[in-house]
C-alpha atoms as a PDB file:
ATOM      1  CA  UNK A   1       0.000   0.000   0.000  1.00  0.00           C
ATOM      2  CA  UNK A   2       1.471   3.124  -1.277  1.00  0.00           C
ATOM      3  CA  UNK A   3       1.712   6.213   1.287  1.00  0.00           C
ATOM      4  CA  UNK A   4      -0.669   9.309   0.404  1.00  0.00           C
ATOM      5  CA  UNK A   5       0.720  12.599  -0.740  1.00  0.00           C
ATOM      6  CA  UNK A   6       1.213  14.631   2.186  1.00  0.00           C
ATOM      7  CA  UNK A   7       3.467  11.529   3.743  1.00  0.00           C
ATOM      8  CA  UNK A   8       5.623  11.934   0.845  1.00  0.00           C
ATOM      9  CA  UNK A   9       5.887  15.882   0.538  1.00  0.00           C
ATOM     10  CA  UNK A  10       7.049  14.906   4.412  1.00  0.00           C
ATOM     11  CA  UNK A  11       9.432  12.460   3.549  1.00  0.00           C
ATOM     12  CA  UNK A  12      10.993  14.878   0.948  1.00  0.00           C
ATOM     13  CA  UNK A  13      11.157  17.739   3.334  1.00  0.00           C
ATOM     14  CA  UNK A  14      13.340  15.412   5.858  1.00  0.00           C
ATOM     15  CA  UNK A  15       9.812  15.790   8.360  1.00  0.00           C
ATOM     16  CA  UNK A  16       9.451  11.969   8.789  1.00  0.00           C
ATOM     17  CA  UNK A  17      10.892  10.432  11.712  1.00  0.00           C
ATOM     18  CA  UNK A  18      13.863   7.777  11.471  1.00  0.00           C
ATOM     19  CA  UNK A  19      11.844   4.189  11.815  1.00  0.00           C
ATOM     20  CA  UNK A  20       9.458   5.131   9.095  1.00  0.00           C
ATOM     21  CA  UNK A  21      11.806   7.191   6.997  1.00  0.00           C
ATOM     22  CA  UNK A  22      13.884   3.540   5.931  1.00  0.00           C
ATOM     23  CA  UNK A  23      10.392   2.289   5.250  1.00  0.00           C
ATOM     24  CA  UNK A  24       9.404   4.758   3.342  1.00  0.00           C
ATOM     25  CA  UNK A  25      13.001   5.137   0.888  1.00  0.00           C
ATOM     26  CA  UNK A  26      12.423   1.184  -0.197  1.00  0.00           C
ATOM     27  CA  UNK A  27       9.110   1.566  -1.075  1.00  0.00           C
ATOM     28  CA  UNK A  28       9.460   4.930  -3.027  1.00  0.00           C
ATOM     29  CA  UNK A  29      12.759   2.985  -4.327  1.00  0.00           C
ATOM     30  CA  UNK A  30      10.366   0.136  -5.838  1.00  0.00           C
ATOM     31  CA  UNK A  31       7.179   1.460  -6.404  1.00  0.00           C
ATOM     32  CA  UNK A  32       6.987   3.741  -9.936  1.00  0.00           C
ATOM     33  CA  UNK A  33       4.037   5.940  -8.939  1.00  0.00           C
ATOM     34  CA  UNK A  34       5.146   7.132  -5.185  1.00  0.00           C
ATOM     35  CA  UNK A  35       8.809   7.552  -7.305  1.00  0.00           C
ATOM     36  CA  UNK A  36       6.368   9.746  -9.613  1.00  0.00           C
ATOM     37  CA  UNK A  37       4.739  12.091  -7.370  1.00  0.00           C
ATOM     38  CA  UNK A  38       8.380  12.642  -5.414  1.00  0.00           C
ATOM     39  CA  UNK A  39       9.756  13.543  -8.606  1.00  0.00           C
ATOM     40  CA  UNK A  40       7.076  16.076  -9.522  1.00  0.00           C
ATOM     41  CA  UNK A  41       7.366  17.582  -5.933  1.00  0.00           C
ATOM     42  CA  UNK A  42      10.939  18.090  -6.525  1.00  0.00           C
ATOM     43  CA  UNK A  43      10.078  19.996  -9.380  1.00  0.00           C
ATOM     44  CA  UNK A  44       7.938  22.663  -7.563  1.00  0.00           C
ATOM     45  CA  UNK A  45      10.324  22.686  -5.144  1.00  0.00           C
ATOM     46  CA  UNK A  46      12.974  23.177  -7.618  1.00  0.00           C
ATOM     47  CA  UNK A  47      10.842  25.446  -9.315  1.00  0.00           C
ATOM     48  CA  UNK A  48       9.736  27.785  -6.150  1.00  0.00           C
ATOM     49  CA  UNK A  49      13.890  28.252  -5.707  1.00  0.00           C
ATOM     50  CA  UNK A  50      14.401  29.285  -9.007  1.00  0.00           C
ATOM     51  CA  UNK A  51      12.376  32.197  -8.773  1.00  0.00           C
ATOM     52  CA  UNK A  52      13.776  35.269  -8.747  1.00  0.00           C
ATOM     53  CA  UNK A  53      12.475  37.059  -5.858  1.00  0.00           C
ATOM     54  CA  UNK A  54       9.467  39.130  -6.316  1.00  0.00           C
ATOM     55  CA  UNK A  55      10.062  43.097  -5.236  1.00  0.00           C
ATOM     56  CA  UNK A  56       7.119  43.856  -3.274  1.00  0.00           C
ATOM     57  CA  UNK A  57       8.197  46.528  -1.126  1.00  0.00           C
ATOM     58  CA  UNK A  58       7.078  49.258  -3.843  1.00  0.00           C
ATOM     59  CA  UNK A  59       3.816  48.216  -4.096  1.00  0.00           C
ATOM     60  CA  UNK A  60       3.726  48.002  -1.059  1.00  0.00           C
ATOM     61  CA  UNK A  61       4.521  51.270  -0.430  1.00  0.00           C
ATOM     62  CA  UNK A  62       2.002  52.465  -3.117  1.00  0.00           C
ATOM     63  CA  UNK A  63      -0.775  50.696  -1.058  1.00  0.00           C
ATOM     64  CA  UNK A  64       0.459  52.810   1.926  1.00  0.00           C
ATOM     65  CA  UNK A  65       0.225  56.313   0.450  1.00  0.00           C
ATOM     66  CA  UNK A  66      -3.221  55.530  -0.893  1.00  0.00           C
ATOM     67  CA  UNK A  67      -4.456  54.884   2.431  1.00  0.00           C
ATOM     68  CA  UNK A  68      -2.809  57.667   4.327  1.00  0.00           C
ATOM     69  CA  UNK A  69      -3.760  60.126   1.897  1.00  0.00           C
ATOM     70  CA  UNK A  70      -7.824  58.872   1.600  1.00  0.00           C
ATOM     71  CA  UNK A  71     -10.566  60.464   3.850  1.00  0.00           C
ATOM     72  CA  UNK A  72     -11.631  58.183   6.141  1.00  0.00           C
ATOM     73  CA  UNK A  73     -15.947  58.112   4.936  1.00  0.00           C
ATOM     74  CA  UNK A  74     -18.507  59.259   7.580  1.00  0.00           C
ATOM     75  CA  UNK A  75     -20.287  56.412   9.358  1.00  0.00           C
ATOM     76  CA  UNK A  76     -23.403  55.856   8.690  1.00  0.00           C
ATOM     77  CA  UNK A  77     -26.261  56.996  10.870  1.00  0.00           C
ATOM     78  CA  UNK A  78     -27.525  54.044  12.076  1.00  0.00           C
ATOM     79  CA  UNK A  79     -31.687  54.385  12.332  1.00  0.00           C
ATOM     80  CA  UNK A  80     -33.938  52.066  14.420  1.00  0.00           C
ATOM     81  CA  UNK A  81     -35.413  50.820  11.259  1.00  0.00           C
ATOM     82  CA  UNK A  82     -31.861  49.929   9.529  1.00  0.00           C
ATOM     83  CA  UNK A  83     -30.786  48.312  12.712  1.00  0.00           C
ATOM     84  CA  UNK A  84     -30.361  44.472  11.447  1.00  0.00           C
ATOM     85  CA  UNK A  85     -31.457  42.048  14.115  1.00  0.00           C
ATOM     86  CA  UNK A  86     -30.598  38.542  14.383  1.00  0.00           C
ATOM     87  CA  UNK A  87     -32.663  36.606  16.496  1.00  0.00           C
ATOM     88  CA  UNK A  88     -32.408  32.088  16.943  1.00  0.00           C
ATOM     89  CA  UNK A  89     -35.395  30.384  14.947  1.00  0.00           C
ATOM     90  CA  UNK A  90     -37.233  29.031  18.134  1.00  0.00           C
ATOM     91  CA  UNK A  91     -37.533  32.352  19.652  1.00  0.00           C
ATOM     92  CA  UNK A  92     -38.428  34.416  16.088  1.00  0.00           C
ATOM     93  CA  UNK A  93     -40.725  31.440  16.049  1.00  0.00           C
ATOM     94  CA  UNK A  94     -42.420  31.745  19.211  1.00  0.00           C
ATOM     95  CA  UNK A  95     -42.701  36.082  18.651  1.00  0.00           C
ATOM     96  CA  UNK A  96     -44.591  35.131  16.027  1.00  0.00           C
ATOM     97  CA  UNK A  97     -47.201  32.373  17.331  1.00  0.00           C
ATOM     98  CA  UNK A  98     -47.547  35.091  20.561  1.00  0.00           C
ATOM     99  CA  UNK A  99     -48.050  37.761  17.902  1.00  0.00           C
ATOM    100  CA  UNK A 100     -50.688  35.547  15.845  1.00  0.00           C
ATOM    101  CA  UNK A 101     -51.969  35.040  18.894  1.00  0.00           C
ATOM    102  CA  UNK A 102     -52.509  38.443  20.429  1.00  0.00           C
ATOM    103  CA  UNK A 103     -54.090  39.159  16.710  1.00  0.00           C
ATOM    104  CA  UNK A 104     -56.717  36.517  17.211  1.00  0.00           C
ATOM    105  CA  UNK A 105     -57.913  37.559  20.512  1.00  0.00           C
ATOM    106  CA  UNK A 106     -58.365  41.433  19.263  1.00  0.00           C
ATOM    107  CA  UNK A 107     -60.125  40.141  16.654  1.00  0.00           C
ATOM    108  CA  UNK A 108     -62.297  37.843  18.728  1.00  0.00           C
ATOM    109  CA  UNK A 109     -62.806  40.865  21.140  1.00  0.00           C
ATOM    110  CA  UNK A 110     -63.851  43.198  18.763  1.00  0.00           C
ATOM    111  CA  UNK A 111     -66.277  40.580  17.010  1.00  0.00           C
ATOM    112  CA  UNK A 112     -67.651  39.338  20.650  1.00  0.00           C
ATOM    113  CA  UNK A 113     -67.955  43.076  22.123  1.00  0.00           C
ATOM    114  CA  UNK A 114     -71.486  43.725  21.742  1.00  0.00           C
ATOM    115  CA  UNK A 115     -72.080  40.783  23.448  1.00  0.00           C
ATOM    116  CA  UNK A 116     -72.105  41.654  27.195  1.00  0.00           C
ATOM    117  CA  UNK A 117     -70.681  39.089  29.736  1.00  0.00           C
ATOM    118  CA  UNK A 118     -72.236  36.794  32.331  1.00  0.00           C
ATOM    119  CA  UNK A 119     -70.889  36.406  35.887  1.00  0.00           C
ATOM    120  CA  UNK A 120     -71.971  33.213  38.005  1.00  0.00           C
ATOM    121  CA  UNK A 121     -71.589  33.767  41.705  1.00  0.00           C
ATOM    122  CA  UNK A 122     -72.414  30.955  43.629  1.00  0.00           C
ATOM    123  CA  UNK A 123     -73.603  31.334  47.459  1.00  0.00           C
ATOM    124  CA  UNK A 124     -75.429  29.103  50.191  1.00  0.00           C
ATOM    125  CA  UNK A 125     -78.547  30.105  49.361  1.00  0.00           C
ATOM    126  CA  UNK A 126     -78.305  29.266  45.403  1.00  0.00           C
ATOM    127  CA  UNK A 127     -76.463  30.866  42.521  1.00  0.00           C
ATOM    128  CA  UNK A 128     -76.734  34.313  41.211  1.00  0.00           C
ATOM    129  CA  UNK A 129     -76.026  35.058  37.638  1.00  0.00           C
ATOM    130  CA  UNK A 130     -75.663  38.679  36.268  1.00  0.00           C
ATOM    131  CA  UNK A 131     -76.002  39.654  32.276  1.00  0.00           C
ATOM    132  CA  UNK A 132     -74.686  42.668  30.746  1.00  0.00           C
ATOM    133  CA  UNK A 133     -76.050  42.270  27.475  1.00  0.00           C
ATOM    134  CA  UNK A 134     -77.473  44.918  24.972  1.00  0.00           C
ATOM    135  CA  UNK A 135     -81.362  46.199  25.117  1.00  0.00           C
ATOM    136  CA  UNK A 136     -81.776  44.310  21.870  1.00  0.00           C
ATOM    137  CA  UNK A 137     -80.736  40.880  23.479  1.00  0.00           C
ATOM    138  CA  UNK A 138     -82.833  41.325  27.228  1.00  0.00           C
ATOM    139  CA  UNK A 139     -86.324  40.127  25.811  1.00  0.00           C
ATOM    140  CA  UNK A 140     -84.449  36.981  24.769  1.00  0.00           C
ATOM    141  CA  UNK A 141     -82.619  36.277  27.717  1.00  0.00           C
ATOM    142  CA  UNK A 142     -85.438  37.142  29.751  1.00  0.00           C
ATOM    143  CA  UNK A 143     -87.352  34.282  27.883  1.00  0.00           C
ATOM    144  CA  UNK A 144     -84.388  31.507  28.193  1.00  0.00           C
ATOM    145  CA  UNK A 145     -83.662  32.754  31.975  1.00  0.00           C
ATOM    146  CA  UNK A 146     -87.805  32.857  33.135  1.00  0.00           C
ATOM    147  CA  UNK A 147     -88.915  29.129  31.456  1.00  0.00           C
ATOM    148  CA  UNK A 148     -91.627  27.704  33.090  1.00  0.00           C
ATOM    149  CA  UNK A 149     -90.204  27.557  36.489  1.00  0.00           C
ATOM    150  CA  UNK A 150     -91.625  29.715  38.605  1.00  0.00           C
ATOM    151  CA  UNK A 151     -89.141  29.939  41.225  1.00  0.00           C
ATOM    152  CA  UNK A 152     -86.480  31.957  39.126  1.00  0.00           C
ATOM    153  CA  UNK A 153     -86.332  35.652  40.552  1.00  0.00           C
ATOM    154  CA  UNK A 154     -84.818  37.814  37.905  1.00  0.00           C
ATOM    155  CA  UNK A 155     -83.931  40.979  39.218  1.00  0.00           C
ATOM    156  CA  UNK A 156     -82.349  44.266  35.993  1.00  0.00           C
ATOM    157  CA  UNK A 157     -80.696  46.859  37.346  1.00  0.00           C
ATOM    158  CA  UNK A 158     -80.709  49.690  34.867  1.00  0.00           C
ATOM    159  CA  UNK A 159     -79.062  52.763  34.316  1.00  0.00           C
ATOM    160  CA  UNK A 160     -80.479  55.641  35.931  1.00  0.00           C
ATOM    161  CA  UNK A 161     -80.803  57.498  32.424  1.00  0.00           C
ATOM    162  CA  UNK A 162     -83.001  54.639  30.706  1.00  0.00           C
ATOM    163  CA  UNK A 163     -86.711  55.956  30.657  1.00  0.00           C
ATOM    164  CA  UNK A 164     -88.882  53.081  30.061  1.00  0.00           C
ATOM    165  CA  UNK A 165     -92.768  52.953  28.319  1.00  0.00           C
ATOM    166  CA  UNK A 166     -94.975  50.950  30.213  1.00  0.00           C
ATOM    167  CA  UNK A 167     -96.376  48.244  27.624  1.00  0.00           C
ATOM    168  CA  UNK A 168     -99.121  46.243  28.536  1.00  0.00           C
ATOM    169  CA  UNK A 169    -101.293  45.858  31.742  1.00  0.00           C
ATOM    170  CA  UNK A 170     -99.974  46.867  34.928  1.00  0.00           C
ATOM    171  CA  UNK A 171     -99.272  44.287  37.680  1.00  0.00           C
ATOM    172  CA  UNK A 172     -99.862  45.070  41.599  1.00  0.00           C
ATOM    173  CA  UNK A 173     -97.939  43.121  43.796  1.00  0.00           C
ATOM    174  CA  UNK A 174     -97.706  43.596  47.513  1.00  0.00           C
ATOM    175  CA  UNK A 175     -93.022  43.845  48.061  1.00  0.00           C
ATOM    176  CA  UNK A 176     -94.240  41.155  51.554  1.00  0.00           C
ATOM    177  CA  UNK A 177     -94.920  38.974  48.579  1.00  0.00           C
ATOM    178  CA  UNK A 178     -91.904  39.541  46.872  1.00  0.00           C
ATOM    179  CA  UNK A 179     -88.907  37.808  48.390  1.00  0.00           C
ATOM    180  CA  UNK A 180     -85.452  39.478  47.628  1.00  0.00           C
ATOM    181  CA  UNK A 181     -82.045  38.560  48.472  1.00  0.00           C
ATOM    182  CA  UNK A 182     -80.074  40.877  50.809  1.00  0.00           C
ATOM    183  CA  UNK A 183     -77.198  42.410  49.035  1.00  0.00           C
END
C-alpha cells in the first residue's frame, strides 16, 4: 500500500521520523508511482527556488500612500429601522405564534364586544347570575332565563338614564310577597 501525498511531501522535506523514513526510501525505491509524485514535488520545489524574488516593497509602499492620503468616509447613521437584528429560529418562532396570537384575541374581542358578559356567583342560598347584554338581546334572555319555572327571581338593574314605556297591563304586587335577596 502506497503512502498518500502529504506523507511523501514529508518524507521529501526530511519531516518523517527515522523508523518510518527507511520504510518509506524502499518503497518509493520500488514502487513507480510514489517515485512519480516525489519527482514532480521536486520539481515545484525546484521550481519555487528558481524564482527570482518578487520586489514587493514598492507596491507596497504604493498601497500605503493611498491609504494615508484617503478620507476616512462618515459612518453611517444608524436608524432604528436599519438596525439588522438577528434573532435564533425558536424564539423568532415563538414572537410570532404570541403575535398571531394576540391578533386573534383582538379580533375575537372586537367581534364578541357587543355581546355583554355573564358572571356566576355561587352562594349558600343558590347561585346568582348577572347579564350585561345589549337592550336588543334582554327580551331573549329574559325568555331563556324565566322558562316555566316559577321559582327563578330575575332581578335588571338599569341605568339611571333609561326611561322606560310601560307596555301592557300593569301588575300590583304587595313587596311582603316579593322575596329578595339581601345584598
Amino acid at each position: 500500500m502506497c503512502p498518500d501525498r502529504q506523507i511523501l511531501s514529508a518524507y521529501l522535506d526530511g519531516e518523517v521520523g527515522s523508523p518510518w523514513e527507511g520504510t518509506i526510501a524502499e518503497h518509493v525505491a520500488s514502487c513507480e508511482s510514489c517515485r512519480s509524485v516525489i519527482d514532480s514535488l521536486q520539481t515545484v520545489r525546484h521550481a519555487l527556488q528558481r524564482g527570482a524574488e518578487v520586489d514587493w516593497q514598492q507596491p507596497m509602499d504604493r498601497v500605503r500612500q493611498r491609504l494615508l492620503h484617503r478620507q476616512p468616509a462618515a459612518p453611517p447613521k444608524e436608524t432604528v429601522w436599519r438596525r439588522q437584528v438577528a434573532l435564533p429560529v425558536p424564539v423568532a418562532v415563538l414572537a410570532a405564534a404570541l403575535l398571531l396570537t394576540l391578533g386573534v384575541a383582538v379580533a375575537v374581542l372586537a367581534a364578541r364586544s357587543n355581546y355583554g358578559y355573564v358572571r356566576v356567583t355561587r352562594a349558600p342560598g343558590g347561585t346568582e347570575f348577572q347579564f350585561a347584554v345589549p337592550y336588543d338581546k334582554v327580551e331573549a334572555l329574559l325568555k331563556s332565563v324565566g322558562g316555566s319555572d316559577s321559582a327563578v327571581e330575575s332581578v335588571m338593574t338599569l341605568p339611571k338614564n333609561v326611561k322606560l314605556v310601560p307596555v301592557g297591563e300593569p301588575m300590583m304586587v304587595k313587596s311582603a310577597n316579593v322575596p329578595r335577596k339581601k345584598q
